[in-house]
N, C-alpha and C. Protein backbone atom coordinates (compact mmCIF):
# COMPACT_ATOMS: atom_id res chain seq x y z
N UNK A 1 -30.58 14.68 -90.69
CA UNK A 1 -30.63 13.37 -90.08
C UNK A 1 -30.59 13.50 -88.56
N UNK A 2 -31.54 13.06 -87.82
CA UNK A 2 -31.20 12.24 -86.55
C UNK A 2 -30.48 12.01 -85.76
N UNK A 3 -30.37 12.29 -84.43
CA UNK A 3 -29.10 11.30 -83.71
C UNK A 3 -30.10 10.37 -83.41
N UNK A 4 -29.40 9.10 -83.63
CA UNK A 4 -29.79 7.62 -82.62
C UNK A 4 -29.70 7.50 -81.28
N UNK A 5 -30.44 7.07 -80.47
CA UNK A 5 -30.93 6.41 -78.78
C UNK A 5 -29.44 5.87 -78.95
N UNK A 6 -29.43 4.96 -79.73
CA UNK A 6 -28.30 3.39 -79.84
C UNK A 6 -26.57 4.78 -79.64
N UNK A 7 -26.54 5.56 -80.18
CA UNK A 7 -25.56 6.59 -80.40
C UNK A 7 -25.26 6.74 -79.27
N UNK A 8 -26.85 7.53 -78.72
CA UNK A 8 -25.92 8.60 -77.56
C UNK A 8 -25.59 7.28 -76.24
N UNK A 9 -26.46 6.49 -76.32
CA UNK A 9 -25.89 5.21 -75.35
C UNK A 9 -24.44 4.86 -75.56
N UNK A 10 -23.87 5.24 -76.61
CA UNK A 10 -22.65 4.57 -76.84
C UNK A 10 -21.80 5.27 -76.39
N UNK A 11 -21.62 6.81 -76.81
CA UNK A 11 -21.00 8.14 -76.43
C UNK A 11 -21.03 7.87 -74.70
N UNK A 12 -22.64 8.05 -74.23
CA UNK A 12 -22.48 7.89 -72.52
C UNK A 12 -21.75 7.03 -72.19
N UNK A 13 -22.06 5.44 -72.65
CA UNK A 13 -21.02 4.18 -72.19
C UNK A 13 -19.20 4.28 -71.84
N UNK A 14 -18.97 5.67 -73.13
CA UNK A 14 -17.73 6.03 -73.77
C UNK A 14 -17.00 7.19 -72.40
N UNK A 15 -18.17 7.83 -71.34
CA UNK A 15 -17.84 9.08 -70.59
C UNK A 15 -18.59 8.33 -69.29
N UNK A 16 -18.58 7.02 -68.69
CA UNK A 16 -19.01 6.43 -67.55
C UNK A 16 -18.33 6.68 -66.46
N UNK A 17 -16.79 7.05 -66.67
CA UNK A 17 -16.29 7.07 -65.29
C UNK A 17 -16.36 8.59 -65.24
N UNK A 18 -16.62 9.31 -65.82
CA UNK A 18 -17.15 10.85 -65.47
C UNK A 18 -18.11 10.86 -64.48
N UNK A 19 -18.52 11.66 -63.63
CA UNK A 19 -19.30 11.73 -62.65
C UNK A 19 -20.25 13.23 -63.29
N UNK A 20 -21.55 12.89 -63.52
CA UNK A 20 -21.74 14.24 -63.40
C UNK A 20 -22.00 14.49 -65.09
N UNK A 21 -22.29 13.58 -65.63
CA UNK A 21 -22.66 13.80 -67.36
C UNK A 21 -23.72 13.39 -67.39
N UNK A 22 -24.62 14.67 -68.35
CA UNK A 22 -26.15 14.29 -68.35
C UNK A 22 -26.51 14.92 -69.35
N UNK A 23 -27.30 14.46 -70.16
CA UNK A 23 -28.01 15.13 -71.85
C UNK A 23 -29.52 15.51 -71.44
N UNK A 24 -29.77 15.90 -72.69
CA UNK A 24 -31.41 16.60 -73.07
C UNK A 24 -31.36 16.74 -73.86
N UNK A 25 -32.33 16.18 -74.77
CA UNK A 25 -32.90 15.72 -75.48
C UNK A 25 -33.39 17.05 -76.49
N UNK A 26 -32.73 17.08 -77.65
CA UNK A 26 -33.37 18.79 -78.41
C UNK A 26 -33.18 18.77 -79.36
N UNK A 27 -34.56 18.99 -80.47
CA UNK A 27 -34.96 18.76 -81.44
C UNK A 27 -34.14 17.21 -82.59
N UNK A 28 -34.02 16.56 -82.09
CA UNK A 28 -33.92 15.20 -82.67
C UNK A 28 -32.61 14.91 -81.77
N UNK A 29 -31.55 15.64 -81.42
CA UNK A 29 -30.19 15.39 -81.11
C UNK A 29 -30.34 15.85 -79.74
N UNK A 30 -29.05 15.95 -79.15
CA UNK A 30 -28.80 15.47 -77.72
C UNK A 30 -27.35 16.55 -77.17
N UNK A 31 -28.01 17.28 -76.27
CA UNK A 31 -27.15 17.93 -75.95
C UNK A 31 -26.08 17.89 -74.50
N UNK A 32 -25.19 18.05 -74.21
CA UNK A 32 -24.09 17.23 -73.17
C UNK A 32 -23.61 18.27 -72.10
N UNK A 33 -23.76 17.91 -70.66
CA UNK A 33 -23.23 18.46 -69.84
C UNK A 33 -22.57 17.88 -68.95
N UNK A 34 -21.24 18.71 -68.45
CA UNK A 34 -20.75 18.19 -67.53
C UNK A 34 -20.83 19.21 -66.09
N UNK A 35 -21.28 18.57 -65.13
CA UNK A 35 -21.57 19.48 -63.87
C UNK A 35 -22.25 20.73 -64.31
N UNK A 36 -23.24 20.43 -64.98
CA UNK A 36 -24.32 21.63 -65.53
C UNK A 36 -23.89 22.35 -66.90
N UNK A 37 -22.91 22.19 -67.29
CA UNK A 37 -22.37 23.21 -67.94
C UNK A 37 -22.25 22.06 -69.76
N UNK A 38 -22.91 23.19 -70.46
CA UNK A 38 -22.57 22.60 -71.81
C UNK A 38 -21.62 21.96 -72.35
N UNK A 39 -20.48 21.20 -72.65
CA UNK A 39 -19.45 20.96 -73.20
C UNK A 39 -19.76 20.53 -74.69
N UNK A 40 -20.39 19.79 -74.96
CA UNK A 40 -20.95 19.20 -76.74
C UNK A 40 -22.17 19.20 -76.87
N UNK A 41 -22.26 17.72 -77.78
CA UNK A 41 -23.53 17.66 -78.21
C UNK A 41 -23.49 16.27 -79.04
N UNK A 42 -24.12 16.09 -79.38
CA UNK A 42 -24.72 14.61 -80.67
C UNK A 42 -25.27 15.38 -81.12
N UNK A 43 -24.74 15.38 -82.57
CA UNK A 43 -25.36 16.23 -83.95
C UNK A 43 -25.07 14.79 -84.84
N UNK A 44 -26.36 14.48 -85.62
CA UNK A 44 -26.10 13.70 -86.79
C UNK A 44 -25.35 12.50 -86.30
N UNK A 45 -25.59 12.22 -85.12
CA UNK A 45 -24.86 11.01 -84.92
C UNK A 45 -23.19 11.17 -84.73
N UNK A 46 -23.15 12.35 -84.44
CA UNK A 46 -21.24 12.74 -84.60
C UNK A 46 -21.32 13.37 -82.88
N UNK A 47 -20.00 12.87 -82.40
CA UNK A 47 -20.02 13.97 -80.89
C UNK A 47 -18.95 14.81 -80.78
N UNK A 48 -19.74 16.27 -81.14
CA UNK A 48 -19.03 17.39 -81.39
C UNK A 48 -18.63 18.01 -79.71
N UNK A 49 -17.40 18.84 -79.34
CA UNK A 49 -17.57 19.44 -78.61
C UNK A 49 -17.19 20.78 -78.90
N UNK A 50 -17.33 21.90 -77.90
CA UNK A 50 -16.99 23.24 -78.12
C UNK A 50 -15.57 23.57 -77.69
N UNK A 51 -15.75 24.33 -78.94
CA UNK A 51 -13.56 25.01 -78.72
C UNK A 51 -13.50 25.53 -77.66
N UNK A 52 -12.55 24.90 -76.96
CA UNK A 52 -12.06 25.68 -75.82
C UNK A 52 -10.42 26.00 -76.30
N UNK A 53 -9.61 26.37 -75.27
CA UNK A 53 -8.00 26.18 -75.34
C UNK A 53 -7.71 24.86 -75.10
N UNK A 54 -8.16 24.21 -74.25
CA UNK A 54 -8.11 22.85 -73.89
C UNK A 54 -8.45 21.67 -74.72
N UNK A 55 -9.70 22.06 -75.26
CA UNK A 55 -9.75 21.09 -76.01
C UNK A 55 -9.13 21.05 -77.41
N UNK A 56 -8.33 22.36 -78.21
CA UNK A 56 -8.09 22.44 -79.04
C UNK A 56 -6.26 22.11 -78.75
N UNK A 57 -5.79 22.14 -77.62
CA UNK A 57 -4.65 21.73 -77.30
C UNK A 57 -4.27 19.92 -77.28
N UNK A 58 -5.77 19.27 -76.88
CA UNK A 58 -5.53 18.36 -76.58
C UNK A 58 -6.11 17.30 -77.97
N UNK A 59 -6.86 17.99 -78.74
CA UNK A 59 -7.57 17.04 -79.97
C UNK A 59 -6.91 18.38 -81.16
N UNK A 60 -5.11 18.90 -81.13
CA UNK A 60 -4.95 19.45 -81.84
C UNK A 60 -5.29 19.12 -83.88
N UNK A 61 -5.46 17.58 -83.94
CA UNK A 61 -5.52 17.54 -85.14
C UNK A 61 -7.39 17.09 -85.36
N UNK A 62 -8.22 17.46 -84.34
CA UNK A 62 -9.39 17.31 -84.51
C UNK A 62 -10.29 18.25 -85.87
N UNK A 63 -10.87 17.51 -86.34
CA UNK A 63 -11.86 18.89 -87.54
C UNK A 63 -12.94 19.54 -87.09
N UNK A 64 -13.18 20.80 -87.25
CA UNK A 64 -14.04 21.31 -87.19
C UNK A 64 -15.20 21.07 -88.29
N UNK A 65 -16.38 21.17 -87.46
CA UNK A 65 -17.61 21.03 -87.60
C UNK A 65 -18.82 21.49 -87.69
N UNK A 66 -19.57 21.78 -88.24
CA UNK A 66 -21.00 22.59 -88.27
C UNK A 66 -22.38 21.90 -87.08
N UNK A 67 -22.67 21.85 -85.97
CA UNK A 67 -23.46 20.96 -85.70
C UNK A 67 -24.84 20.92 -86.25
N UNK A 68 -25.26 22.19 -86.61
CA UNK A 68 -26.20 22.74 -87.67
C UNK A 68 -26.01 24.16 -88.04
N UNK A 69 -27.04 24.39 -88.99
CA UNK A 69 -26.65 25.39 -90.11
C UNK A 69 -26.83 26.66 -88.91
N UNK A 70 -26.03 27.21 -88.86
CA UNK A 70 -26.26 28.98 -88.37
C UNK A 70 -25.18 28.86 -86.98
N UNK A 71 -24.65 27.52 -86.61
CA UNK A 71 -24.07 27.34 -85.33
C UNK A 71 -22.59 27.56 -85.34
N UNK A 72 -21.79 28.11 -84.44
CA UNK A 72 -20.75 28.17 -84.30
C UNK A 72 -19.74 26.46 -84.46
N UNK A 73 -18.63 26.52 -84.66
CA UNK A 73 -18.39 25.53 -84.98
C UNK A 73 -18.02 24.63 -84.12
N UNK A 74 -17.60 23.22 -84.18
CA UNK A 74 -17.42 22.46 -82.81
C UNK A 74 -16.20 21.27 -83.53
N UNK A 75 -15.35 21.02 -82.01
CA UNK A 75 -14.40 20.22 -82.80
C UNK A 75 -14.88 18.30 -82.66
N UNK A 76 -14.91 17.90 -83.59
CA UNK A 76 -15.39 16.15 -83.83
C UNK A 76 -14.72 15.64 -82.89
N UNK A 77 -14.69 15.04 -82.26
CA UNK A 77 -14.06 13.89 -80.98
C UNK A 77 -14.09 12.63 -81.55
N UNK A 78 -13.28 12.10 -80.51
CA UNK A 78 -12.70 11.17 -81.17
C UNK A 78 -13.40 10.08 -80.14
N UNK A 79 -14.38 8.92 -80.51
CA UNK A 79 -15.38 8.46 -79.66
C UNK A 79 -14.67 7.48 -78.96
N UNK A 80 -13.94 7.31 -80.01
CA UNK A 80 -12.85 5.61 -79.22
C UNK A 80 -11.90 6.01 -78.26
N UNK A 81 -11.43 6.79 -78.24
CA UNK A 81 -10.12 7.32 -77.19
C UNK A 81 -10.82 7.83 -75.95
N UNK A 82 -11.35 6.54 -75.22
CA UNK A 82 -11.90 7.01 -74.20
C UNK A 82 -10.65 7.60 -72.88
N UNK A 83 -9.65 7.42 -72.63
CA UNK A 83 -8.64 8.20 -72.00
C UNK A 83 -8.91 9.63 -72.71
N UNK A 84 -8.48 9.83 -73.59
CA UNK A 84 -8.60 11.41 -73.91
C UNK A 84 -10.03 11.72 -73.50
N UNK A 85 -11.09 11.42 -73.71
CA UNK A 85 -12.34 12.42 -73.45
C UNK A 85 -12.60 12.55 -71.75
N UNK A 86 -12.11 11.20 -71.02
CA UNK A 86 -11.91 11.44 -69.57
C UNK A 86 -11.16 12.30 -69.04
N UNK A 87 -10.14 12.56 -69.36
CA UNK A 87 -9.25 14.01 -70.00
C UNK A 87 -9.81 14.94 -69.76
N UNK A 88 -9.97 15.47 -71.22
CA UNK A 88 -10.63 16.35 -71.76
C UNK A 88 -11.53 16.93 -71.55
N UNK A 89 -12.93 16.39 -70.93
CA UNK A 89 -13.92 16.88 -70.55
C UNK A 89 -14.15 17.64 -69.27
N UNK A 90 -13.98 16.94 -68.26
CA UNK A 90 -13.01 17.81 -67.04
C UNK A 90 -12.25 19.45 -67.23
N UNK A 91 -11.34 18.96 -67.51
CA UNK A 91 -10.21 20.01 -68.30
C UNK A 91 -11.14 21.40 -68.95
N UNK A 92 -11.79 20.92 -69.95
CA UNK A 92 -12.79 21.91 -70.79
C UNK A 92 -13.69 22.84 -69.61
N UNK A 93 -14.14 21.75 -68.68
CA UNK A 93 -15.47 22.86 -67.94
C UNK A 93 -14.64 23.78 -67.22
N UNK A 94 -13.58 23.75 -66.86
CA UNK A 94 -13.08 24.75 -66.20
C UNK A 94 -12.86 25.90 -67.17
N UNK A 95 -13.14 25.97 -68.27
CA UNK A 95 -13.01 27.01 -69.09
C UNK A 95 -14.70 27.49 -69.67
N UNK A 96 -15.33 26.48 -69.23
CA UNK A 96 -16.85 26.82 -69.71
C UNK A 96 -17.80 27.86 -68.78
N UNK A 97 -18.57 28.98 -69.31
CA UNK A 97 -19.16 29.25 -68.63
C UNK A 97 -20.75 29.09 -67.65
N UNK A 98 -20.91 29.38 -66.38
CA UNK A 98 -22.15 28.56 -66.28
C UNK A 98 -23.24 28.48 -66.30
N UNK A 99 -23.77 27.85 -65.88
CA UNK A 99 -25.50 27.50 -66.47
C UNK A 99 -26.07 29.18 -66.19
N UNK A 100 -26.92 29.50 -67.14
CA UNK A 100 -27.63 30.72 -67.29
C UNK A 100 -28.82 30.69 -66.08
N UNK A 101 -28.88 31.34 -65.93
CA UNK A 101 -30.18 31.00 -64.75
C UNK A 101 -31.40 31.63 -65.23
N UNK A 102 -32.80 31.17 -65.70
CA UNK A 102 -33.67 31.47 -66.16
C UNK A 102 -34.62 32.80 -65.30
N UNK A 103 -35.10 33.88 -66.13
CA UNK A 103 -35.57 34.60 -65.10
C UNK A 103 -37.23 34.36 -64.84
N UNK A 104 -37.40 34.74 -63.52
CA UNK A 104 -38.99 34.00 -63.20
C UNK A 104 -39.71 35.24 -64.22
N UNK A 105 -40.79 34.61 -64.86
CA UNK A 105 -41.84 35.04 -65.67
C UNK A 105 -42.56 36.05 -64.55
N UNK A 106 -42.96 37.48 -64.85
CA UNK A 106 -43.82 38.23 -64.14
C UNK A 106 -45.72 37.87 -64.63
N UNK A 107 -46.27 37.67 -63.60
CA UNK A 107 -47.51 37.63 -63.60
C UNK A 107 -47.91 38.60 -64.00
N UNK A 108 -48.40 38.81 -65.39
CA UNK A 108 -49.14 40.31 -65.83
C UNK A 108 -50.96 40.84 -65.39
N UNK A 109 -51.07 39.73 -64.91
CA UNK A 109 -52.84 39.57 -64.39
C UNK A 109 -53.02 40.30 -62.90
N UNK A 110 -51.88 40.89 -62.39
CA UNK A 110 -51.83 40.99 -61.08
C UNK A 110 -51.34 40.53 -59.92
């Protein structure tokens, strides 16, 4: 299944006073950054984020999650407790590592 437009509008609405949160769009679902850096995702309409210490300190009774088949696991958030994810999200990137930097393609033609 899908994530919904109507979803991730709701999730963003849910992380507004964050500065600095921005998705992309990948293969049906929606993936989440804060100041470049991965923190979750919209899988199936659910907004998973990645275990950190932080976030597993702070959403200690959160469930773990599959966001799809072969993926490491992610803990379910809690969409309504917008204090905790203003929190939380912050908190997390300081434990995240950062954006990969793509390497330039070599011209093989010369």
């Amino acid at each position: 299944m899908a994530s919904t437009k109507e979803y991730l509008e709701f999730v963003l609405e849910q992380l507004r006073d964050l500065d600095d949160v921005t998705y992309r769009p990948m293969m049906s679902e929606y993936i989440l950054y804060y100041q470049g850096k991965v923190f979750g995702g919209i899988y199936d309409d659910r907004f998973l984020v990645k275990q950190t210490q932080t976030s597993k300190k702070l959403m200690p009774e959160a469930p773990l999650e599959l966001p799809y088949e072969g993926a490491k696991e992610m803990l379910l958030a809690d969409i309504d407790d917008r204090d905790l994810l203003n929190k939380l999200i912050p908190a997390m990137a300081e434990e995240l590592p950062e954006k990969k930097k793509r390497k330039k393609r070599e011209n093989k033609n010369g």
